[in-house]
C-alpha atoms as a PDB file:
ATOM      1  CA  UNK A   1      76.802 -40.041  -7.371  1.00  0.00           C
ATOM      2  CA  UNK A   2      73.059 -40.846  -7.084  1.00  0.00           C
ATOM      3  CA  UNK A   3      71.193 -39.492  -9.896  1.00  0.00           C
ATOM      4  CA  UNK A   4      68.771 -37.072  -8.263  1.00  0.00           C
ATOM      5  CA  UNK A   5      65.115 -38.068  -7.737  1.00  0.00           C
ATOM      6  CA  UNK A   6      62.031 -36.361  -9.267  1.00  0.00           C
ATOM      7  CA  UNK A   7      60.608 -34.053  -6.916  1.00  0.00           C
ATOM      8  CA  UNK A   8      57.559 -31.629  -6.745  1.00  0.00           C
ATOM      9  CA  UNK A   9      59.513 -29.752  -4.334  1.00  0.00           C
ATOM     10  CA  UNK A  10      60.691 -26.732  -7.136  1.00  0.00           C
ATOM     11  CA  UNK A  11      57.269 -25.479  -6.921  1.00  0.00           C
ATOM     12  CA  UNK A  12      57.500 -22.226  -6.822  1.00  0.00           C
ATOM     13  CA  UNK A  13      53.900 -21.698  -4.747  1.00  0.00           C
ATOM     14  CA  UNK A  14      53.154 -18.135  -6.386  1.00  0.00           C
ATOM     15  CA  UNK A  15      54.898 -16.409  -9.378  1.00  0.00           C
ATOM     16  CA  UNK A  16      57.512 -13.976  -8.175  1.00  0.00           C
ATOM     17  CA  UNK A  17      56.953 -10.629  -8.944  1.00  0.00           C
ATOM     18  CA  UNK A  18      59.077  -9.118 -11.946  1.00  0.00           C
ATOM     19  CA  UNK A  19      62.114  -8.060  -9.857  1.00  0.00           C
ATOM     20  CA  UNK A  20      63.723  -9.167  -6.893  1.00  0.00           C
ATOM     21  CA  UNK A  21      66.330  -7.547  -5.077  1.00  0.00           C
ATOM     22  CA  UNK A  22      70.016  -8.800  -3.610  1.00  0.00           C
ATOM     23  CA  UNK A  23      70.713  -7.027  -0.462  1.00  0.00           C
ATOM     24  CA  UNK A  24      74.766  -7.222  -0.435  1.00  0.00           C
ATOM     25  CA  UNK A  25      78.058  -5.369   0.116  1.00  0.00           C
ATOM     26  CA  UNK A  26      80.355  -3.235  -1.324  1.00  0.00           C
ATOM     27  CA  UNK A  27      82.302  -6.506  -1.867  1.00  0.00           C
ATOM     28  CA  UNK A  28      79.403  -8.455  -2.805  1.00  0.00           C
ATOM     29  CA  UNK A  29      78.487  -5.548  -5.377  1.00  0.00           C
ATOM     30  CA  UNK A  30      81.782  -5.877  -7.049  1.00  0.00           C
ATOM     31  CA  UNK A  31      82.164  -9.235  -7.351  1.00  0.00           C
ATOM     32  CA  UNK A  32      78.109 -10.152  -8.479  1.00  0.00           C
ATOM     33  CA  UNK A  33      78.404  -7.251 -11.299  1.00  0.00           C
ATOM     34  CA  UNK A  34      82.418  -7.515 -12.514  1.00  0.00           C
ATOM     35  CA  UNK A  35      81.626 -11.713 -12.980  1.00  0.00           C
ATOM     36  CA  UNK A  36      78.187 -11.907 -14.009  1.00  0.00           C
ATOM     37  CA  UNK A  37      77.894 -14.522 -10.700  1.00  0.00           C
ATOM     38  CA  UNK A  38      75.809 -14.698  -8.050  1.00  0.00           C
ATOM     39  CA  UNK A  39      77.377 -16.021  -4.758  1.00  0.00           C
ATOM     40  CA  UNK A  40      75.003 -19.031  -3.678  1.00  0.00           C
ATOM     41  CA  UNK A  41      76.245 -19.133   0.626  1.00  0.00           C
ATOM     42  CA  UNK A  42      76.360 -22.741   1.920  1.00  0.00           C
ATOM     43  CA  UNK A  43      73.075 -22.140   3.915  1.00  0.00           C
ATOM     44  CA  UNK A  44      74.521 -23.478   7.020  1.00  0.00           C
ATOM     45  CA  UNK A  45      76.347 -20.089   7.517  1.00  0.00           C
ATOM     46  CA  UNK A  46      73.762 -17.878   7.022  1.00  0.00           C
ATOM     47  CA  UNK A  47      72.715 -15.444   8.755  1.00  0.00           C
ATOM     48  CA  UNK A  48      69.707 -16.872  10.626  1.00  0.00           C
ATOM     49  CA  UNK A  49      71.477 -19.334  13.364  1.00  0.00           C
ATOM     50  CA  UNK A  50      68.338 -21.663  12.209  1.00  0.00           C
ATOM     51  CA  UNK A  51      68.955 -22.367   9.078  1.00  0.00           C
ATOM     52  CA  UNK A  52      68.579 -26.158   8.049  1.00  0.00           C
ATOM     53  CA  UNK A  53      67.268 -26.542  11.763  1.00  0.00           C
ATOM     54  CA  UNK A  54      63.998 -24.861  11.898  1.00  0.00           C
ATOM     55  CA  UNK A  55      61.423 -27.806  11.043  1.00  0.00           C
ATOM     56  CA  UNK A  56      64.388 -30.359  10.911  1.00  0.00           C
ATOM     57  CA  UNK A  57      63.374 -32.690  14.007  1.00  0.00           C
ATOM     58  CA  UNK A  58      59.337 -33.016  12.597  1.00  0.00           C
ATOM     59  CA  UNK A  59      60.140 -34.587   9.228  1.00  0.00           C
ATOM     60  CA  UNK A  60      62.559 -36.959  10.900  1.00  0.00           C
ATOM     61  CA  UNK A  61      60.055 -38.271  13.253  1.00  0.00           C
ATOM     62  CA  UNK A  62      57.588 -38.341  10.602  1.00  0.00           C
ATOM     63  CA  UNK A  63      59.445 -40.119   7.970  1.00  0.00           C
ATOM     64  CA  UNK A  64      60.577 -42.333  11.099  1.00  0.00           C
ATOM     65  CA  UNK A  65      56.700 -43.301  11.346  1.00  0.00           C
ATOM     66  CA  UNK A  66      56.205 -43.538   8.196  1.00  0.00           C
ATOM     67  CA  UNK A  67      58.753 -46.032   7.966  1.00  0.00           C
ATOM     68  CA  UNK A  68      57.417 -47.780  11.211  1.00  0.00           C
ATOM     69  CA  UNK A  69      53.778 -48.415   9.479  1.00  0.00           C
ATOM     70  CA  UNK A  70      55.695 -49.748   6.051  1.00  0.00           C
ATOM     71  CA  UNK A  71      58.424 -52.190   8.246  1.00  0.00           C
ATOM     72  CA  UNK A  72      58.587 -52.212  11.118  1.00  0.00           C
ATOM     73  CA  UNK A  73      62.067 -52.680  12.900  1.00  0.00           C
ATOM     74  CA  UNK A  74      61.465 -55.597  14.154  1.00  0.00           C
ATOM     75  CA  UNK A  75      61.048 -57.313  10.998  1.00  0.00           C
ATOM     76  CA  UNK A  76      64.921 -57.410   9.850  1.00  0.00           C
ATOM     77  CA  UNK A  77      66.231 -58.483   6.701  1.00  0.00           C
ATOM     78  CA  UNK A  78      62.889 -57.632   5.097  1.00  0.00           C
ATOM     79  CA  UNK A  79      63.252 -57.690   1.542  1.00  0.00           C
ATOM     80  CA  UNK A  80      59.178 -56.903   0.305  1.00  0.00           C
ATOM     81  CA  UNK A  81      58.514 -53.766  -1.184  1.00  0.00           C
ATOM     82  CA  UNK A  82      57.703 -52.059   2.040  1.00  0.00           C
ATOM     83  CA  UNK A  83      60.776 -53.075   3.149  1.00  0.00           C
ATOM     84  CA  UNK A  84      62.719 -51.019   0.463  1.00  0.00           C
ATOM     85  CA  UNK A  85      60.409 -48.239   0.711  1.00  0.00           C
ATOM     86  CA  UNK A  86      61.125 -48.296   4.621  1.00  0.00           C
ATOM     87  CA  UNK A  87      65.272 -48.448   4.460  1.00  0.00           C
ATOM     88  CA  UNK A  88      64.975 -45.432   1.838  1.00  0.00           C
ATOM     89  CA  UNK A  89      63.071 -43.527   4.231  1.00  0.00           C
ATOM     90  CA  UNK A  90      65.157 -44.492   7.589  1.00  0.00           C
ATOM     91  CA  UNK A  91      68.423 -43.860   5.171  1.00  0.00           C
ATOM     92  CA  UNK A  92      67.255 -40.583   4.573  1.00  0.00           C
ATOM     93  CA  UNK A  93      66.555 -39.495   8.126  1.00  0.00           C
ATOM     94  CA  UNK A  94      70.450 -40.780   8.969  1.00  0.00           C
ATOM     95  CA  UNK A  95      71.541 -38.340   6.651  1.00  0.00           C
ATOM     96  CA  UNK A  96      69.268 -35.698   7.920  1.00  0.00           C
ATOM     97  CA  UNK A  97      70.462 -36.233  11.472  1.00  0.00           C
ATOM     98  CA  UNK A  98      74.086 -36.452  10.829  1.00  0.00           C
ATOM     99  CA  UNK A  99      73.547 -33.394   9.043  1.00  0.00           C
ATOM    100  CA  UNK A 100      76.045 -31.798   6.623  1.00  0.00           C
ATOM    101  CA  UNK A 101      78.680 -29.774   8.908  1.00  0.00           C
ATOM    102  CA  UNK A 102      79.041 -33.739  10.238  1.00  0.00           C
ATOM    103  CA  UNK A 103      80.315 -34.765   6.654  1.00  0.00           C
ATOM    104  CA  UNK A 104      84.386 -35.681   6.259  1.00  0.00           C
ATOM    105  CA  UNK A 105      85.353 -32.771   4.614  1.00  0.00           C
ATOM    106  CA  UNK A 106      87.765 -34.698   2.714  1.00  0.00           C
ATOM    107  CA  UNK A 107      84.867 -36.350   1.148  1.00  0.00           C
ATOM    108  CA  UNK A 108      81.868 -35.143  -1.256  1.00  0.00           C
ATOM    109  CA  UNK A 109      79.626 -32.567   0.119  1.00  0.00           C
ATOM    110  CA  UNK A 110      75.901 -32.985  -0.217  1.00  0.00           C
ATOM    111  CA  UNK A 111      75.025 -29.831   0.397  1.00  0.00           C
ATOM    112  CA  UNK A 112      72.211 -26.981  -0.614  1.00  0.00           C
ATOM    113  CA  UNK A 113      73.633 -23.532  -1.684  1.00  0.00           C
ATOM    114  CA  UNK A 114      71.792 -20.419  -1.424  1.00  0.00           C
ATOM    115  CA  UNK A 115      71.217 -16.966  -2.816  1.00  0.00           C
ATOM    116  CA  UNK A 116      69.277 -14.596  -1.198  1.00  0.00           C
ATOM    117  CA  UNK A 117      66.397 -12.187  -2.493  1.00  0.00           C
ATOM    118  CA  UNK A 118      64.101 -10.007  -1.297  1.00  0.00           C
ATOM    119  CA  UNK A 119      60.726  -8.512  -2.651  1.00  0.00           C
ATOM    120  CA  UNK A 120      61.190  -4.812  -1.138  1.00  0.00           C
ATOM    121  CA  UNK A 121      63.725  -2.503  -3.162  1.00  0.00           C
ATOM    122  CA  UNK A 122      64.330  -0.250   0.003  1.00  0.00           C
ATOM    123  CA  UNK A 123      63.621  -2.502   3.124  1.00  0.00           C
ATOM    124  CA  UNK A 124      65.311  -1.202   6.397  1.00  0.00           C
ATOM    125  CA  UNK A 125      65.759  -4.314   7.963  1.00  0.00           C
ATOM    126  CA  UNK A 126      67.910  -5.282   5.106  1.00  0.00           C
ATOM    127  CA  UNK A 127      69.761  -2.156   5.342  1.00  0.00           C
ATOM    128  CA  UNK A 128      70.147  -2.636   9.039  1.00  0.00           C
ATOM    129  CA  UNK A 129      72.146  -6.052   8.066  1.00  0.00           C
ATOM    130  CA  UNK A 130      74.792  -3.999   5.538  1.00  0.00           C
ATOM    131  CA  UNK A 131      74.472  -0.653   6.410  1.00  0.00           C
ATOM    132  CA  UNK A 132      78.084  -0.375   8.438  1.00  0.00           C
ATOM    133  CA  UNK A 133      80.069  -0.095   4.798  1.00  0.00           C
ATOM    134  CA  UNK A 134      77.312   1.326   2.797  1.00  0.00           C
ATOM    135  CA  UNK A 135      74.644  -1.391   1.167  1.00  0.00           C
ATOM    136  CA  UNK A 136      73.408  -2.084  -1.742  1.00  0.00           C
ATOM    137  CA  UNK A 137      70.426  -3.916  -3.622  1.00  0.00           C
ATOM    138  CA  UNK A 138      70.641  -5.259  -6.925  1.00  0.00           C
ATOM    139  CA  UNK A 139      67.374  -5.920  -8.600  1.00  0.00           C
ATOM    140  CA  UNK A 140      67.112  -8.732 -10.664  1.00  0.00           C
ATOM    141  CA  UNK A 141      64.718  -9.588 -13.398  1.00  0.00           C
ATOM    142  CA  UNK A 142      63.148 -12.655 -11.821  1.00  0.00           C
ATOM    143  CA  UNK A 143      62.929 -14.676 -15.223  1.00  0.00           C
ATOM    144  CA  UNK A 144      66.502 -14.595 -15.610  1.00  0.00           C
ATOM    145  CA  UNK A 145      66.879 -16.261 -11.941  1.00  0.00           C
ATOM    146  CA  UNK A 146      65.299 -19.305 -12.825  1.00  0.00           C
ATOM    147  CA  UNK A 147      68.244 -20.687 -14.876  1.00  0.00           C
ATOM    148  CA  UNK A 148      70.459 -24.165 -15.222  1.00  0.00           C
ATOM    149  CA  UNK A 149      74.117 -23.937 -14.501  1.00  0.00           C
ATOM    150  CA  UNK A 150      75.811 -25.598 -16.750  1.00  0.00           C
ATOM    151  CA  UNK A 151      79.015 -25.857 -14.655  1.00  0.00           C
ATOM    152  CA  UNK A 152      77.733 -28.066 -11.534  1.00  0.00           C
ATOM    153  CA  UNK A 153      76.598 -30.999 -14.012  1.00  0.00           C
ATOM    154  CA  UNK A 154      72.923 -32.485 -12.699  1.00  0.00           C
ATOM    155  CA  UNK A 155      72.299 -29.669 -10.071  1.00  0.00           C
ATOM    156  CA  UNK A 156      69.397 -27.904 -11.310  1.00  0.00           C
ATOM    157  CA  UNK A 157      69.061 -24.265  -9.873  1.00  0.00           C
ATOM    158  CA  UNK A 158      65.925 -23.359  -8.835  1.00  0.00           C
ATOM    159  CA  UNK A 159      63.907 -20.036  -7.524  1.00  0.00           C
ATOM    160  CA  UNK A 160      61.552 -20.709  -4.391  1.00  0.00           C
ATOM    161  CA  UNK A 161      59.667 -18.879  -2.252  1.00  0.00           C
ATOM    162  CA  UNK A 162      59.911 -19.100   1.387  1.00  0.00           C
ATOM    163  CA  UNK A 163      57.576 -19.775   3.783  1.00  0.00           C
ATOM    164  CA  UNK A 164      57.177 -19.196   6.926  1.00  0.00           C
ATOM    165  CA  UNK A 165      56.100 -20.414  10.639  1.00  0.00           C
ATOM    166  CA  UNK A 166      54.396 -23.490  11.200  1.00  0.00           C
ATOM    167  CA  UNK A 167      51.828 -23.571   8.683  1.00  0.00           C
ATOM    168  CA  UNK A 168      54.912 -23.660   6.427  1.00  0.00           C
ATOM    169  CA  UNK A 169      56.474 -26.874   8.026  1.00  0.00           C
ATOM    170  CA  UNK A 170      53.413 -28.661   8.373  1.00  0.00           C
ATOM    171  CA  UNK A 171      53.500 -28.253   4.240  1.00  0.00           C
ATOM    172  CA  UNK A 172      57.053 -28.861   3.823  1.00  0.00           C
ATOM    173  CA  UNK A 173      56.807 -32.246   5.761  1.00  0.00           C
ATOM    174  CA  UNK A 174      53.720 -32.929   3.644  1.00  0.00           C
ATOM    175  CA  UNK A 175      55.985 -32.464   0.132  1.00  0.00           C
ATOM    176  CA  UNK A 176      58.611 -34.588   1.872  1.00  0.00           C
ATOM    177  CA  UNK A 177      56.424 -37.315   2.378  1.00  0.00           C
ATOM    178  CA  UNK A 178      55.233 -37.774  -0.629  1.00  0.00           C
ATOM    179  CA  UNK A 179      58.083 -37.417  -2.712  1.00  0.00           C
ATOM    180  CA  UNK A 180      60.690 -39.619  -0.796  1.00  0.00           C
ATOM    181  CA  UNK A 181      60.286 -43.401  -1.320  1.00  0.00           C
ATOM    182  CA  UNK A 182      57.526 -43.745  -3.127  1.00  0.00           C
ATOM    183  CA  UNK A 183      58.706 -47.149  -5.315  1.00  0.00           C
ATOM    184  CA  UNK A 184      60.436 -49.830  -3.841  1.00  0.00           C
ATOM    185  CA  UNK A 185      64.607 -49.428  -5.109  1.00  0.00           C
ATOM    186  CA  UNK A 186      67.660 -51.873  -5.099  1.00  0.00           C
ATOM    187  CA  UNK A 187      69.656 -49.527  -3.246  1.00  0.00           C
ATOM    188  CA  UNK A 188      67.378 -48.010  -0.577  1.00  0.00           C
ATOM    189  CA  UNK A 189      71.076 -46.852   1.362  1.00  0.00           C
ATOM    190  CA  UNK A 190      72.059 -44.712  -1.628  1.00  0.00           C
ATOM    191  CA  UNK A 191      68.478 -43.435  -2.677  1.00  0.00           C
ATOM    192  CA  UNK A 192      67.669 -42.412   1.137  1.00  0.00           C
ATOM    193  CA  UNK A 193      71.152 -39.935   1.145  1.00  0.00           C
ATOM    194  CA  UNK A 194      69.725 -39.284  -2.801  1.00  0.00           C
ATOM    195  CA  UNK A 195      66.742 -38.150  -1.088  1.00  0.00           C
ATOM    196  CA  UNK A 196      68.144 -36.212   1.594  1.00  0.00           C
ATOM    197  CA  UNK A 197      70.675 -34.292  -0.689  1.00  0.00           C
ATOM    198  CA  UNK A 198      67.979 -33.469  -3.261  1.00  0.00           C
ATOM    199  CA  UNK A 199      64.755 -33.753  -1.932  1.00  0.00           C
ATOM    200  CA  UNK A 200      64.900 -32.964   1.827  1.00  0.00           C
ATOM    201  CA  UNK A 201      67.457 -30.768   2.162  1.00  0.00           C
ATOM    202  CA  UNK A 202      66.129 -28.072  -0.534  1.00  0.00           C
ATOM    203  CA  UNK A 203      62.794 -28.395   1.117  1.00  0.00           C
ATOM    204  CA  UNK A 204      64.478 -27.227   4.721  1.00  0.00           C
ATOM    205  CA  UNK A 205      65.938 -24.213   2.940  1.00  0.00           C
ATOM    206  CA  UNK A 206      62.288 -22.894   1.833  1.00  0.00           C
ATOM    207  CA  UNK A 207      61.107 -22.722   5.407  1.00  0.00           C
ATOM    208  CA  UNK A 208      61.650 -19.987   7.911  1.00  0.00           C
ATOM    209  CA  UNK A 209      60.775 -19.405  11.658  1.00  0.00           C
ATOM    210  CA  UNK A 210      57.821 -16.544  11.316  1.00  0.00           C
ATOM    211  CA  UNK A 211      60.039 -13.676  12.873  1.00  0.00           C
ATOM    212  CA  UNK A 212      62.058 -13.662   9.396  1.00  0.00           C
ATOM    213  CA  UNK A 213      58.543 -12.774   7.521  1.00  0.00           C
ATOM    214  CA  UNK A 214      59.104  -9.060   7.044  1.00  0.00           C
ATOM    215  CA  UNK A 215      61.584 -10.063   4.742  1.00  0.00           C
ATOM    216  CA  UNK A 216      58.989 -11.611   1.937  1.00  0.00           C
ATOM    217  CA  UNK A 217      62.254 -13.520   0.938  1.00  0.00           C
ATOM    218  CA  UNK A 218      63.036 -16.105  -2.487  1.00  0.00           C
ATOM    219  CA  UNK A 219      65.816 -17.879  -2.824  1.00  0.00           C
ATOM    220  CA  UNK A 220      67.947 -19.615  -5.608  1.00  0.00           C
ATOM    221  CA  UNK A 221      68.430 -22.998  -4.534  1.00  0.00           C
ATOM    222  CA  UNK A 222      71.569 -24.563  -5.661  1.00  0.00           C
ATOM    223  CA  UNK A 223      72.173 -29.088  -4.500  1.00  0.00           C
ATOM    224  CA  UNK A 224      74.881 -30.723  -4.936  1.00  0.00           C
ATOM    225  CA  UNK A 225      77.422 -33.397  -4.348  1.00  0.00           C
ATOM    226  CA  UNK A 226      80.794 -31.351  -4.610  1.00  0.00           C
ATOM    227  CA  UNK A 227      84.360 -31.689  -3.644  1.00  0.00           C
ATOM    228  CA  UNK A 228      85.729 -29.241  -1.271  1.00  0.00           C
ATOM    229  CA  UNK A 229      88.052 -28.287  -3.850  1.00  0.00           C
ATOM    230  CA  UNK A 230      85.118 -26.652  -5.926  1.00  0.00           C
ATOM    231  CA  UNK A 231      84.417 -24.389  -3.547  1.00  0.00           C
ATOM    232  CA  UNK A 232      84.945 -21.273  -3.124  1.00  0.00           C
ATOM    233  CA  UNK A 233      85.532 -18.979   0.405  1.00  0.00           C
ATOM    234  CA  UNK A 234      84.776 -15.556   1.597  1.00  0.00           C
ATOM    235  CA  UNK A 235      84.974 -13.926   5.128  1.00  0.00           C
ATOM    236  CA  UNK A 236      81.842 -14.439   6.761  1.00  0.00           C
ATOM    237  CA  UNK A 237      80.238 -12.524   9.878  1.00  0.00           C
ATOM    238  CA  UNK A 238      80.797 -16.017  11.906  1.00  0.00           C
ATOM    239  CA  UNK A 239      82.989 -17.974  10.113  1.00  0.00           C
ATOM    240  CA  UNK A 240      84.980 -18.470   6.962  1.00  0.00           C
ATOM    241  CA  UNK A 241      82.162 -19.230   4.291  1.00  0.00           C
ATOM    242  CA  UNK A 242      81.836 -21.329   1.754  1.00  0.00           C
ATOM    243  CA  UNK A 243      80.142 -20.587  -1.648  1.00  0.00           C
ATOM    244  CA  UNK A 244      79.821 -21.296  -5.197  1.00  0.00           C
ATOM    245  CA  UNK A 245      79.044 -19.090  -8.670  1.00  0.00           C
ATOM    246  CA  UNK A 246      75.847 -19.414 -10.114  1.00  0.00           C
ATOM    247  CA  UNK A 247      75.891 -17.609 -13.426  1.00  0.00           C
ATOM    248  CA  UNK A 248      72.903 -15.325 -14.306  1.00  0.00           C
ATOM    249  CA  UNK A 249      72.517 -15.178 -17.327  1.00  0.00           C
ATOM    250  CA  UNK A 250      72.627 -12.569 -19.340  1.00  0.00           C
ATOM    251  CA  UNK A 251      73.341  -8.348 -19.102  1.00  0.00           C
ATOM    252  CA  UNK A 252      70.142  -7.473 -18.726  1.00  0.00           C
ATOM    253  CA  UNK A 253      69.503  -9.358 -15.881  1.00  0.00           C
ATOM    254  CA  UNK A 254      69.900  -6.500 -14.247  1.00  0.00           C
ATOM    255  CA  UNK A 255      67.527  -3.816 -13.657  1.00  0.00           C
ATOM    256  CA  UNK A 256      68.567  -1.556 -11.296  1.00  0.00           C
ATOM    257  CA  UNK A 257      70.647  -0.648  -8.126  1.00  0.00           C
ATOM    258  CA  UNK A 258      69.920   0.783  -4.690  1.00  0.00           C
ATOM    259  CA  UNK A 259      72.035   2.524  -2.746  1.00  0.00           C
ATOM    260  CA  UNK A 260      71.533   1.884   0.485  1.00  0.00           C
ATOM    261  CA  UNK A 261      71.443   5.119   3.071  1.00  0.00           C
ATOM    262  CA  UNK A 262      74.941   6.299   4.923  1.00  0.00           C
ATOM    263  CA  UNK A 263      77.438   8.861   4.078  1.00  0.00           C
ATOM    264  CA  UNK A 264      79.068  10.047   1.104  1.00  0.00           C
ATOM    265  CA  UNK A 265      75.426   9.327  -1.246  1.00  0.00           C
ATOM    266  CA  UNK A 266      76.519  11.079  -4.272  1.00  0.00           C
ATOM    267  CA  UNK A 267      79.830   9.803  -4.460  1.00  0.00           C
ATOM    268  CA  UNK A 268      78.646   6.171  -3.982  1.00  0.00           C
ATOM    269  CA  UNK A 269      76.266   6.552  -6.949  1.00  0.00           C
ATOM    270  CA  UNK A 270      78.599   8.117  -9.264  1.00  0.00           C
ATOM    271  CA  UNK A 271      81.065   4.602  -8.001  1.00  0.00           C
ATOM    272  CA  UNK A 272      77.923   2.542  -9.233  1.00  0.00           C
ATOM    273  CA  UNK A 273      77.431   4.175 -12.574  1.00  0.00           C
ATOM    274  CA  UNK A 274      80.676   4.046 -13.460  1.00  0.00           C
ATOM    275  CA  UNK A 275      81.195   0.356 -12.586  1.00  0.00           C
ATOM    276  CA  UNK A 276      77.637  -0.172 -14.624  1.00  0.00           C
ATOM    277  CA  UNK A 277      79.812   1.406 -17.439  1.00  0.00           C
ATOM    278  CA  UNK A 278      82.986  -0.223 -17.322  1.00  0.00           C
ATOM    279  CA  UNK A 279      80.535  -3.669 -17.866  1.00  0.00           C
ATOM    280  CA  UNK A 280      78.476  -2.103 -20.863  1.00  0.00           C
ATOM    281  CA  UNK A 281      75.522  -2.197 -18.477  1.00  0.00           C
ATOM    282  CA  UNK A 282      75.219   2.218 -18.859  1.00  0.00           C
ATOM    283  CA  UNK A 283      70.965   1.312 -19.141  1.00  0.00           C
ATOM    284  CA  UNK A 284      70.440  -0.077 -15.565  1.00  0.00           C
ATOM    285  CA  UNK A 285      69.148   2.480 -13.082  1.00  0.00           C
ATOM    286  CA  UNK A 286      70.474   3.585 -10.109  1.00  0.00           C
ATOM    287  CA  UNK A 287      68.743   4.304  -7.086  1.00  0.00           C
ATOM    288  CA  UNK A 288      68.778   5.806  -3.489  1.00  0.00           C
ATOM    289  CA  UNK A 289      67.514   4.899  -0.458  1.00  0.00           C
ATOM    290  CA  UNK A 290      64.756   7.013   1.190  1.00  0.00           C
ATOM    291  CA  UNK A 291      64.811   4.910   5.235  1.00  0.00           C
ATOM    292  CA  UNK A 292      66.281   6.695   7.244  1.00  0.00           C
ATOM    293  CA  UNK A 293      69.050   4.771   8.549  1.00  0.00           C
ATOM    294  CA  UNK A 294      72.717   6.039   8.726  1.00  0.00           C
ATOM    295  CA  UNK A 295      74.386   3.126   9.655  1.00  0.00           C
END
């Protein structure tokens, strides 16, 4: 595998505020607390049917120009500078437009992974999207997000805001730019997918059509080049969904728990508490909902 390029494209753009919050299911609930994981979703089956798409065509075309003014086409077998600066870039938008879900899945999958977070503790939208079985939001201490995991080897994990609209891509294609090809390489092929896997890719992830901005949304970024056989598989609302365990930390990453509004309030914060206990975590508060939603 490539080793990954540098990239400017982990700034954060803001500090996050001191807790961010995990909208999720019963399911998710048990799971995230009884492992000390965080399920990071293959972003291509998330939610938003845009994901990876939104912005995609724009960088393409303008890496494809920028590519153009360095060599153009014409000029084959050119072996200047340029000329390796050009095949990383054209390399990279060959990845981009075969896209992922395109891969062998026999075969290493370069792929970003993604855990979702929210600034709002009590957000109806959010409840709107788990309300049917009874929500919940964890809130997470944001400093203990922005962690390495140790068991996907040169993957660094990352916490980034999104952005949204068109402002947003204009920026985004801007980072891409700049950080993709800017030395001439012997292997422009390999450092072009390099590129897409760990610089592109990620930068997609942080940008959002402008009807998700309600959401004030941050995400823990996972790339990587992994085997099928490392992942992991949960029903999804579309399709069976792949995803991976990003360790958080430590206990007190943890700072509190919503319940989200339904039936049966009382009863679902007692189950909280007493799963809180059962993992030594007694001090983390637990919450209820004030929207009025009942699923």
């Amino acid at each position: 595998m490539s080793k990954s390029p540098a990239s400017n494209l982990g700034r954060e753009h803001g500090e996050p505020p001191e807790l961010l919050y995990h909208y999720t299911s019963t399911e998710g609930l048990l799971g995230i607390v009884s492992s000390g994981c965080l399920w990071a979703t293959d972003a291509e089956f998330l939610n938003d049917a845009q994901e990876l798409q939104y912005g995609r065509a724009e960088p393409c075309a303008a890496l494809m120009r920028q590519a153009q003014q360095l060599s153009p086409l014409e000029r084959t077998h050119d072996e200047s500078e340029n000329g390796s600066r050009a095949a990383v870039l054209r390399s990279c938008v060959d990845f981009l437009r075969m896209g992922p879900s395109n891969a062998n899945a026999d075969h290493l999958v370069p792929q970003v992974f993604v855990a979702c977070f929210c600034e709002e503790a009590d957000l109806l939208s959010q409840w709107r999207s788990y309300g049917a079985n009874g929500g919940y939001a964890i809130g997470f201490r944001s400093r203990a997000l922005n962690i390495f995991s140790a068991e996907y080897e040169n993957s660094p994990t990352r916490l980034a805001r999104v952005a949204y609209g068109a402002a947003a891509q204009a920026l985004m294609i801007d980072e891409v730019l700049n950080d993709i090809a800017p030395y001439p390489v012997a292997h422009p092929g390999a450092h072009g997918w390099a590129a897409g896997t760990y610089l592109a890719l990620p930068a997609l992830a942080r940008v959002k059509h402008d009807a998700f901005s309600e959401e004030k949304e941050w995400r823990l970024l996972q790339t990587s080049d992994l085997s099928v056989e490392q992942f992991k598989f949960i029903p999804g609302n579309y399709a069976v969904t792949p995803y991976i365990e990003v360790p958080f930390g430590h206990a007190r990453a943890i700072a509190e728990i919503w319940v989200g509004p339904g039936s049966n309030t009382e009863l679902r914060v007692l189950g909280v508490k007493r799963l809180l206990a059962s993992r030594g975590l007694q001090n983390t508060g637990v919450r209820t909902s004030r929207a009025p939603f009942r699923g």
